[in-house]
PDB file of N, CA and C in Angstrom:
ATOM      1  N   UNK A   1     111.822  87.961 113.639  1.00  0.00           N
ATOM      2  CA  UNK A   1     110.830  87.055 114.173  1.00  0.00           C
ATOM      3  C   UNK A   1     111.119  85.663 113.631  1.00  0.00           C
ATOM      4  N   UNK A   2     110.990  84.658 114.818  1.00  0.00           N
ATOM      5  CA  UNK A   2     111.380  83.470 114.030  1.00  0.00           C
ATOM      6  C   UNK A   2     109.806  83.022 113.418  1.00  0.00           C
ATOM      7  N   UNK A   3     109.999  81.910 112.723  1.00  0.00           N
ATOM      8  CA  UNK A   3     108.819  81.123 112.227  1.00  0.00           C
ATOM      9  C   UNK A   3     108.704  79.731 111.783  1.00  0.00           C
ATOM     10  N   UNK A   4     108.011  79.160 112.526  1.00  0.00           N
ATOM     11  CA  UNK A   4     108.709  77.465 111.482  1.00  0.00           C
ATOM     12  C   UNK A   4     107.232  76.820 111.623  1.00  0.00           C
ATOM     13  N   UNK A   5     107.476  76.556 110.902  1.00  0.00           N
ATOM     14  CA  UNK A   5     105.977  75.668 110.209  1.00  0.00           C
ATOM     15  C   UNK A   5     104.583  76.179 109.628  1.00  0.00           C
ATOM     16  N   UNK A   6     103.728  75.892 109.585  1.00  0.00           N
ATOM     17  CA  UNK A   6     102.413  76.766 108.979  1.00  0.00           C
ATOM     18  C   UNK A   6     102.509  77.340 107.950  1.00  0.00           C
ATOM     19  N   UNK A   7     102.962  76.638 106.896  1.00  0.00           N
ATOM     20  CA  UNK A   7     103.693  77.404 105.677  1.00  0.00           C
ATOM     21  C   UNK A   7     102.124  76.393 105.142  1.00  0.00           C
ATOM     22  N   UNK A   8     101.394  75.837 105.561  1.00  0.00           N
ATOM     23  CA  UNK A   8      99.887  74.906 104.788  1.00  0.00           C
ATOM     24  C   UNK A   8      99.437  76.233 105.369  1.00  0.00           C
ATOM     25  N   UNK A   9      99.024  76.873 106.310  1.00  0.00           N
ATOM     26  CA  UNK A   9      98.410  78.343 106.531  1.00  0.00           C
ATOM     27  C   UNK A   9      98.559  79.160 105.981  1.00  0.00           C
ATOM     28  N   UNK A  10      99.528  79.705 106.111  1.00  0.00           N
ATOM     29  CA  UNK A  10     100.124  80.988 104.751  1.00  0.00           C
ATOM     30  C   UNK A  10      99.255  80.603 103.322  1.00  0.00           C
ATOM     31  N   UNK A  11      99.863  79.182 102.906  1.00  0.00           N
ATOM     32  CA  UNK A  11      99.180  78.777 101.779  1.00  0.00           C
ATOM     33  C   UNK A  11      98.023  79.176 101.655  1.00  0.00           C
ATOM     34  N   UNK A  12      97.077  78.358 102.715  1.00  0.00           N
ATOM     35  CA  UNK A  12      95.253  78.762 102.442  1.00  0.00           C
ATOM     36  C   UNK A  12      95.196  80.572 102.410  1.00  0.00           C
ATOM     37  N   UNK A  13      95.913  81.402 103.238  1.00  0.00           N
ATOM     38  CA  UNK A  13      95.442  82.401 103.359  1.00  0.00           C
ATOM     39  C   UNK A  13      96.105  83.086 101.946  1.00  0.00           C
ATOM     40  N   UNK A  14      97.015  82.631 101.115  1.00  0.00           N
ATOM     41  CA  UNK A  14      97.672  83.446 100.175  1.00  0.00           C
ATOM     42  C   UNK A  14      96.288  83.199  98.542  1.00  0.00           C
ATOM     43  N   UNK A  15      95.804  81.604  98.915  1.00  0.00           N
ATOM     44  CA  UNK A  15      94.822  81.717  97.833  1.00  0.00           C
ATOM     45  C   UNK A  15      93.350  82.273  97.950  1.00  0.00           C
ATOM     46  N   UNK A  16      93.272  82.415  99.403  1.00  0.00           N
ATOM     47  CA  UNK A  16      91.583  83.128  99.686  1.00  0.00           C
ATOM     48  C   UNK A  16      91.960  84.992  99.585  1.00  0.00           C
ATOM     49  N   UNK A  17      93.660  85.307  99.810  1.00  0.00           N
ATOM     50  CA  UNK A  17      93.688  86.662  99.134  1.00  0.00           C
ATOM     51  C   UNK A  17      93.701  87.371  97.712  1.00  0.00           C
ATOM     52  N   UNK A  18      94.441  85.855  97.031  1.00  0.00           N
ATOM     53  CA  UNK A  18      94.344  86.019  95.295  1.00  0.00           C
ATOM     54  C   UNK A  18      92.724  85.840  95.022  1.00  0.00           C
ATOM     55  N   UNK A  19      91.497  85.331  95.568  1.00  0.00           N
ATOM     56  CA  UNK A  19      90.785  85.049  95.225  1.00  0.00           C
ATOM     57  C   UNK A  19      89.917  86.064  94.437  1.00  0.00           C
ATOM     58  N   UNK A  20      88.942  85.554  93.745  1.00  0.00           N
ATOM     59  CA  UNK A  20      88.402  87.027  92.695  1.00  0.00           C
ATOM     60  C   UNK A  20      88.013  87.844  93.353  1.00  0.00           C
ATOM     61  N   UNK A  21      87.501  87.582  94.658  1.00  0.00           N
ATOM     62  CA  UNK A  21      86.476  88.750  95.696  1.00  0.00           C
ATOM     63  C   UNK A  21      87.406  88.440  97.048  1.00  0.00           C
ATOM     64  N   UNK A  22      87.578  89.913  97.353  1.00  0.00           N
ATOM     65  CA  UNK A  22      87.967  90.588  98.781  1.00  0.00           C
ATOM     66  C   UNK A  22      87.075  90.054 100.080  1.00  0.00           C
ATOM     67  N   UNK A  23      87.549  89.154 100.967  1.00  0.00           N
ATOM     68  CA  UNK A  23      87.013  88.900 102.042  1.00  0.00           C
ATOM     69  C   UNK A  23      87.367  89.801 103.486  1.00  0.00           C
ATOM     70  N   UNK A  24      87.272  89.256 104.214  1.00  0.00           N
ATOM     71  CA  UNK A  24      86.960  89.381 105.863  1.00  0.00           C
ATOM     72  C   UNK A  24      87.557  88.315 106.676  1.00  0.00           C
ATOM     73  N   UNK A  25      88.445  88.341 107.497  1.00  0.00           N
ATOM     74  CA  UNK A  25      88.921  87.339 107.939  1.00  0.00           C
ATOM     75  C   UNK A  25      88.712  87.178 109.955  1.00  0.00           C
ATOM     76  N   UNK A  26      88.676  86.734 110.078  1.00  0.00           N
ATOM     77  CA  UNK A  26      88.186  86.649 112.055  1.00  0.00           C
ATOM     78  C   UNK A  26      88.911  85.813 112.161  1.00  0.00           C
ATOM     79  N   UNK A  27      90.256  85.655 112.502  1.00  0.00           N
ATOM     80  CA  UNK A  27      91.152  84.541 113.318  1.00  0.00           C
ATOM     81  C   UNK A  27      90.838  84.074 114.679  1.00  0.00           C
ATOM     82  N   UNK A  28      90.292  83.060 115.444  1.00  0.00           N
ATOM     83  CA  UNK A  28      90.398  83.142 116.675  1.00  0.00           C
ATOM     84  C   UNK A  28      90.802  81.869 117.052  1.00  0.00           C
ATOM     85  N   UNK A  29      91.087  81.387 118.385  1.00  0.00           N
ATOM     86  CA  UNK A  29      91.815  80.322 119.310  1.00  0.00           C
ATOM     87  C   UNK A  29      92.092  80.315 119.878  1.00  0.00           C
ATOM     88  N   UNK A  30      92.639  79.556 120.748  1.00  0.00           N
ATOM     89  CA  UNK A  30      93.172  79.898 122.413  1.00  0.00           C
ATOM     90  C   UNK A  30      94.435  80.717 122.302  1.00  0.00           C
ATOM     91  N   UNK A  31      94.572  81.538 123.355  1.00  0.00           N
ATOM     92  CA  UNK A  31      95.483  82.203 123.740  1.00  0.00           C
ATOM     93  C   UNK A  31      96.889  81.613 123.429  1.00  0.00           C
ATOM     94  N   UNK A  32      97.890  82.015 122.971  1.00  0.00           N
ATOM     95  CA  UNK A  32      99.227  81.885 122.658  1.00  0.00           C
ATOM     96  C   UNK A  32      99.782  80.254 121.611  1.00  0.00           C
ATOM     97  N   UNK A  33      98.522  80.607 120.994  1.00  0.00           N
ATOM     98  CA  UNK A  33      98.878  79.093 119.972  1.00  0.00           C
ATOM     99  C   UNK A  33      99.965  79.845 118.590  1.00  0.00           C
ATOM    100  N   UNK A  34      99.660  81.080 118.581  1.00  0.00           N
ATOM    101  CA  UNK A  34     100.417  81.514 117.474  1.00  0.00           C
ATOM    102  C   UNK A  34      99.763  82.222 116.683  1.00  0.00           C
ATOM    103  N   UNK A  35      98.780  82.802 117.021  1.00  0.00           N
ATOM    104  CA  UNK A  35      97.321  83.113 115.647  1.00  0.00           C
ATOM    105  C   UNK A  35      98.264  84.948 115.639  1.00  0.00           C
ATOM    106  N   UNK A  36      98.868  85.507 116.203  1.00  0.00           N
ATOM    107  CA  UNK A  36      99.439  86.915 115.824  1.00  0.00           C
ATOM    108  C   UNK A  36     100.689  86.685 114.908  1.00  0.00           C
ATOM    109  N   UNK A  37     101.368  85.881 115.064  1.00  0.00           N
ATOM    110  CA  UNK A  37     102.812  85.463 114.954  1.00  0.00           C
ATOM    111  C   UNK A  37     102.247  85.412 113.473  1.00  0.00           C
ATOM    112  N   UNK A  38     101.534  84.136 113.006  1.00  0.00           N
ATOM    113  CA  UNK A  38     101.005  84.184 111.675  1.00  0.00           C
ATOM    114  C   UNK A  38     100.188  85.038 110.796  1.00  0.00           C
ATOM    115  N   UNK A  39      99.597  85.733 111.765  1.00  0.00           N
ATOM    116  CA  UNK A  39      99.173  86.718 110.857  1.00  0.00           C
ATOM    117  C   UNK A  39     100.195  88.070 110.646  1.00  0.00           C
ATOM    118  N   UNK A  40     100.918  88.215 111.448  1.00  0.00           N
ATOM    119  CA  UNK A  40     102.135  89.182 111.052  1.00  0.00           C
ATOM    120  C   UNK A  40     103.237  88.311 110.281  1.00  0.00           C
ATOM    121  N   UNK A  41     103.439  87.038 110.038  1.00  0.00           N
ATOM    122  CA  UNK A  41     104.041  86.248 108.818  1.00  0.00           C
ATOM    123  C   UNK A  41     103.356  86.714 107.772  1.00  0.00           C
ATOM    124  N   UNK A  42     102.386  86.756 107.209  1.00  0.00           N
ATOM    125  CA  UNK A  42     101.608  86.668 106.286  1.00  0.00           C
ATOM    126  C   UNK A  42     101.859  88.081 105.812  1.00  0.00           C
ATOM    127  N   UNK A  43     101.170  89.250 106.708  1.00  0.00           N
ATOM    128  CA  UNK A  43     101.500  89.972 106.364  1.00  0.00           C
ATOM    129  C   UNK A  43     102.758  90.922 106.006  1.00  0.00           C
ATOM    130  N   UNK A  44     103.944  90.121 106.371  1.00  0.00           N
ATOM    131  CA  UNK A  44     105.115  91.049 105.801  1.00  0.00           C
ATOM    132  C   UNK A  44     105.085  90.153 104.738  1.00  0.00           C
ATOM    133  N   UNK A  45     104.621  88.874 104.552  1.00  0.00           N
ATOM    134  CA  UNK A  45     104.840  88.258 102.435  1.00  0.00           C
ATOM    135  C   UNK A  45     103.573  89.470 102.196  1.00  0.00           C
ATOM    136  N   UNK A  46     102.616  89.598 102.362  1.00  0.00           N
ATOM    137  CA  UNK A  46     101.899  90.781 101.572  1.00  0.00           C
ATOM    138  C   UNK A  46     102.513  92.193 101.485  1.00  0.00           C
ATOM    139  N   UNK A  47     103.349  92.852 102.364  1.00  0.00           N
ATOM    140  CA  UNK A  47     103.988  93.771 102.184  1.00  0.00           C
ATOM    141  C   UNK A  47     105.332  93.466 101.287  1.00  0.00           C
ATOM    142  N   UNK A  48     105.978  92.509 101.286  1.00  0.00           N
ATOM    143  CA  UNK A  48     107.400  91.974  99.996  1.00  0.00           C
ATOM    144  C   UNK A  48     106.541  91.431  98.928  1.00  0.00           C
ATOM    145  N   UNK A  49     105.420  91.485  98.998  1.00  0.00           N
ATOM    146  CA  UNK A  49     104.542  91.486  97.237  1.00  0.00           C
ATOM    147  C   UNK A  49     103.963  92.767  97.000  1.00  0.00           C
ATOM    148  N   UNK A  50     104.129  93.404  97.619  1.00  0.00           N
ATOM    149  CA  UNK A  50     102.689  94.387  97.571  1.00  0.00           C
ATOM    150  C   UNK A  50     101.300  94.333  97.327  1.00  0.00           C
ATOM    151  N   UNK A  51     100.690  93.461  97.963  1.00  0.00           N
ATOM    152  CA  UNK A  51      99.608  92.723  98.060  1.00  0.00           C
ATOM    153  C   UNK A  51      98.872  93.707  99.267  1.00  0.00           C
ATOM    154  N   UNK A  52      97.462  94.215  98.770  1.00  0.00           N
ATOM    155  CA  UNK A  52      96.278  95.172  99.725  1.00  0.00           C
ATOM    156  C   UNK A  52      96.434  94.368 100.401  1.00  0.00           C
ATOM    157  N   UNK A  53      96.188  94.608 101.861  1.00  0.00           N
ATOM    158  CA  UNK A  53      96.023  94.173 103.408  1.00  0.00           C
ATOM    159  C   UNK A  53      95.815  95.399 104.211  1.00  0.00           C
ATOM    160  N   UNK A  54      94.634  94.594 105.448  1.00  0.00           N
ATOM    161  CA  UNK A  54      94.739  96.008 106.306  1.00  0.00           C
ATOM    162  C   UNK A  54      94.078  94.675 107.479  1.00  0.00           C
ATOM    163  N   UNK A  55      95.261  94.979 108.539  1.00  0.00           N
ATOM    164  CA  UNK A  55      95.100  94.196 109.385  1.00  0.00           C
ATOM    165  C   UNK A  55      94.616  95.019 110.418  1.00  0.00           C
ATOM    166  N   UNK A  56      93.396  94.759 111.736  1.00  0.00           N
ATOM    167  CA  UNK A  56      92.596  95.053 112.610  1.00  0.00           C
ATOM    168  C   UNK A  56      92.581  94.471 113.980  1.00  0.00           C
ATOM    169  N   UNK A  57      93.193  95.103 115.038  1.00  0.00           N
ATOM    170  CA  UNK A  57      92.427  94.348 116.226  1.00  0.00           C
ATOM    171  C   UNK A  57      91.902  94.701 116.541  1.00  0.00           C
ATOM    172  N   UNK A  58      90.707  93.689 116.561  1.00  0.00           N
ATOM    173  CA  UNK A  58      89.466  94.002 117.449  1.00  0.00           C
ATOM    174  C   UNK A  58      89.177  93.325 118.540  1.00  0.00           C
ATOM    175  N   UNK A  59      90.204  93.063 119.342  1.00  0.00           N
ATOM    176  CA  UNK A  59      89.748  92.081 120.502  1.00  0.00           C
ATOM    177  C   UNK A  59      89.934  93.571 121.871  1.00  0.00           C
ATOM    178  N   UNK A  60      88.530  93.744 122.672  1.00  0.00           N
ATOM    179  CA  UNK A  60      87.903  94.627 123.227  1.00  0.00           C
ATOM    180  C   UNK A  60      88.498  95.988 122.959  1.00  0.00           C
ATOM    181  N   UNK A  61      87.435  95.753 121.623  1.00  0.00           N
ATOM    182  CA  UNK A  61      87.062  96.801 120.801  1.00  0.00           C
ATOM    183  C   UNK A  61      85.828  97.206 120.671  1.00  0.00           C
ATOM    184  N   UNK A  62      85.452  98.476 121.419  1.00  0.00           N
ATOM    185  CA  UNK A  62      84.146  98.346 121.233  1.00  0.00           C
ATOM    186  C   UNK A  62      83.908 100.095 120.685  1.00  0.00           C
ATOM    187  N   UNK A  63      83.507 100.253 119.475  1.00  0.00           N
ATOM    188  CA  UNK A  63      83.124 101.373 118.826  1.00  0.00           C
ATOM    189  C   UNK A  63      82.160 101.944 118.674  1.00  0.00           C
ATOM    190  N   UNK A  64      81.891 102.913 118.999  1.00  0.00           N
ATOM    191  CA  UNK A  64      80.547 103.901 119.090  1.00  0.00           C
ATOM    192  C   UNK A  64      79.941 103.805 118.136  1.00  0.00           C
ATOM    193  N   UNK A  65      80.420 103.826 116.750  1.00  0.00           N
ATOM    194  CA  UNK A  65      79.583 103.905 115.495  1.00  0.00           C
ATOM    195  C   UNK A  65      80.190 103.442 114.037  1.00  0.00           C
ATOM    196  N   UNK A  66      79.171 102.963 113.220  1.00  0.00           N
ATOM    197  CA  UNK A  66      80.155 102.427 112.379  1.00  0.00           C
ATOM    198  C   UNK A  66      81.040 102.995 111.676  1.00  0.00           C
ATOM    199  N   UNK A  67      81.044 104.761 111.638  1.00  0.00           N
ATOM    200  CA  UNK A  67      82.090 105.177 111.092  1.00  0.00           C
ATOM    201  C   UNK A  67      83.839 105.271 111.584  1.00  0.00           C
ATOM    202  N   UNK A  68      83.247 105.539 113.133  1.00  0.00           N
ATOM    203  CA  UNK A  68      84.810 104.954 113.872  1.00  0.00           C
ATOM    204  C   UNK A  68      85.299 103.782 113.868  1.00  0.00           C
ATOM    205  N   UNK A  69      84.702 102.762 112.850  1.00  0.00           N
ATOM    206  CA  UNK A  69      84.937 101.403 112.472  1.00  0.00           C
ATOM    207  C   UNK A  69      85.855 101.781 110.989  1.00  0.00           C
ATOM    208  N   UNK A  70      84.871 102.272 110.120  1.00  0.00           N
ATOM    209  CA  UNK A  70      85.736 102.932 108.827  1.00  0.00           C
ATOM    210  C   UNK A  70      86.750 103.265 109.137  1.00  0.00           C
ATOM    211  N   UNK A  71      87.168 104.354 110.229  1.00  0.00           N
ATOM    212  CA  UNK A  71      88.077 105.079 110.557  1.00  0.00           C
ATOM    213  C   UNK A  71      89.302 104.242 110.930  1.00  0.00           C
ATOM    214  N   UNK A  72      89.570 103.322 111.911  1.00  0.00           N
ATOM    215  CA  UNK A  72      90.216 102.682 112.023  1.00  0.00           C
ATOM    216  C   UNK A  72      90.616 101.930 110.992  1.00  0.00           C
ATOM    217  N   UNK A  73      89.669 101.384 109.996  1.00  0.00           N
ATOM    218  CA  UNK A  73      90.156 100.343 109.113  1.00  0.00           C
ATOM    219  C   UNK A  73      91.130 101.180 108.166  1.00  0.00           C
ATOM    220  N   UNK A  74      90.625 102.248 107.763  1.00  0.00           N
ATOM    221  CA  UNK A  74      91.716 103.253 107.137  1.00  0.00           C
ATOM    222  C   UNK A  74      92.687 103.632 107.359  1.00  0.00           C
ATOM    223  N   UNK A  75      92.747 103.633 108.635  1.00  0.00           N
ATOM    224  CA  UNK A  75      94.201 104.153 109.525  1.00  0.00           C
ATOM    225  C   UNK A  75      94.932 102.948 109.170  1.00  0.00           C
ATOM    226  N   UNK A  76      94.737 101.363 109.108  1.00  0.00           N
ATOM    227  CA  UNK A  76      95.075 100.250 109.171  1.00  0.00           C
ATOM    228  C   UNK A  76      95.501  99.831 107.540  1.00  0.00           C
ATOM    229  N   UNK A  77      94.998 100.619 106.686  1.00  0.00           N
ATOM    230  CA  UNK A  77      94.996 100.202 104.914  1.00  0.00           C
ATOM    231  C   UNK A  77      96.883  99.989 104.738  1.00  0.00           C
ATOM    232  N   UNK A  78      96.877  99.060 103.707  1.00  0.00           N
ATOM    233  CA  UNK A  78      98.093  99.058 103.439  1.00  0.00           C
ATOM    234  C   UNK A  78      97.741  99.240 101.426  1.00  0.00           C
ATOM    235  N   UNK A  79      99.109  99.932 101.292  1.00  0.00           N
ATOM    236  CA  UNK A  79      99.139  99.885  99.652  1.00  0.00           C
ATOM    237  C   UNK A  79      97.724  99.809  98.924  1.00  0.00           C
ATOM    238  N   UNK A  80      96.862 100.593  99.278  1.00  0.00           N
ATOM    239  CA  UNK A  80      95.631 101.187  98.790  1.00  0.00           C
ATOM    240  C   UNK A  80      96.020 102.200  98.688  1.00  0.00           C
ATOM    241  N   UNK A  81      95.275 102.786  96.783  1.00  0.00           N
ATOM    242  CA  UNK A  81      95.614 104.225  96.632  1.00  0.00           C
ATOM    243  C   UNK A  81      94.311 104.881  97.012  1.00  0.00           C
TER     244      UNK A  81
END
């Protein structure tokens, strides 16, 4: 995958993941600006650190209950024991 620029993105997102508390992240924007491209950048530097991540799409996603929400996010866990 190529990549060039948004290395100020990576940045913000590499210190709100070191941060003391585990967030939630909702990327959104118009269609084909790049918002997948960067978040699959990001996440292979969290997989060559081994850094927890568990990436989600939820764009028309619509789940019966909140445990088939759990469920998915688990299926999605990275490097969680």
């Amino acid at each position: 995958m190529q990549f060039i620029g948004r290395e100020d993105w990576l940045t913000r997102f590499a210190q709100k993941r070191d941060g003391a508390e585990g967030c939630i992240w909702n990327i959104v924007g118009q269609t084909g600006i790049g918002k997948s491209t960067l978040l699959a950048r990001f996440a292979e530097l969290c997989d060559e650190r081994q850094h927890p991540h568990t990436r989600l799409d939820v764009m028309d996603y619509a789940p019966t209950s909140g445990l088939e929400i759990l469920t998915e996010l688990a299926r999605a866990a990275r490097h969680f024991d």
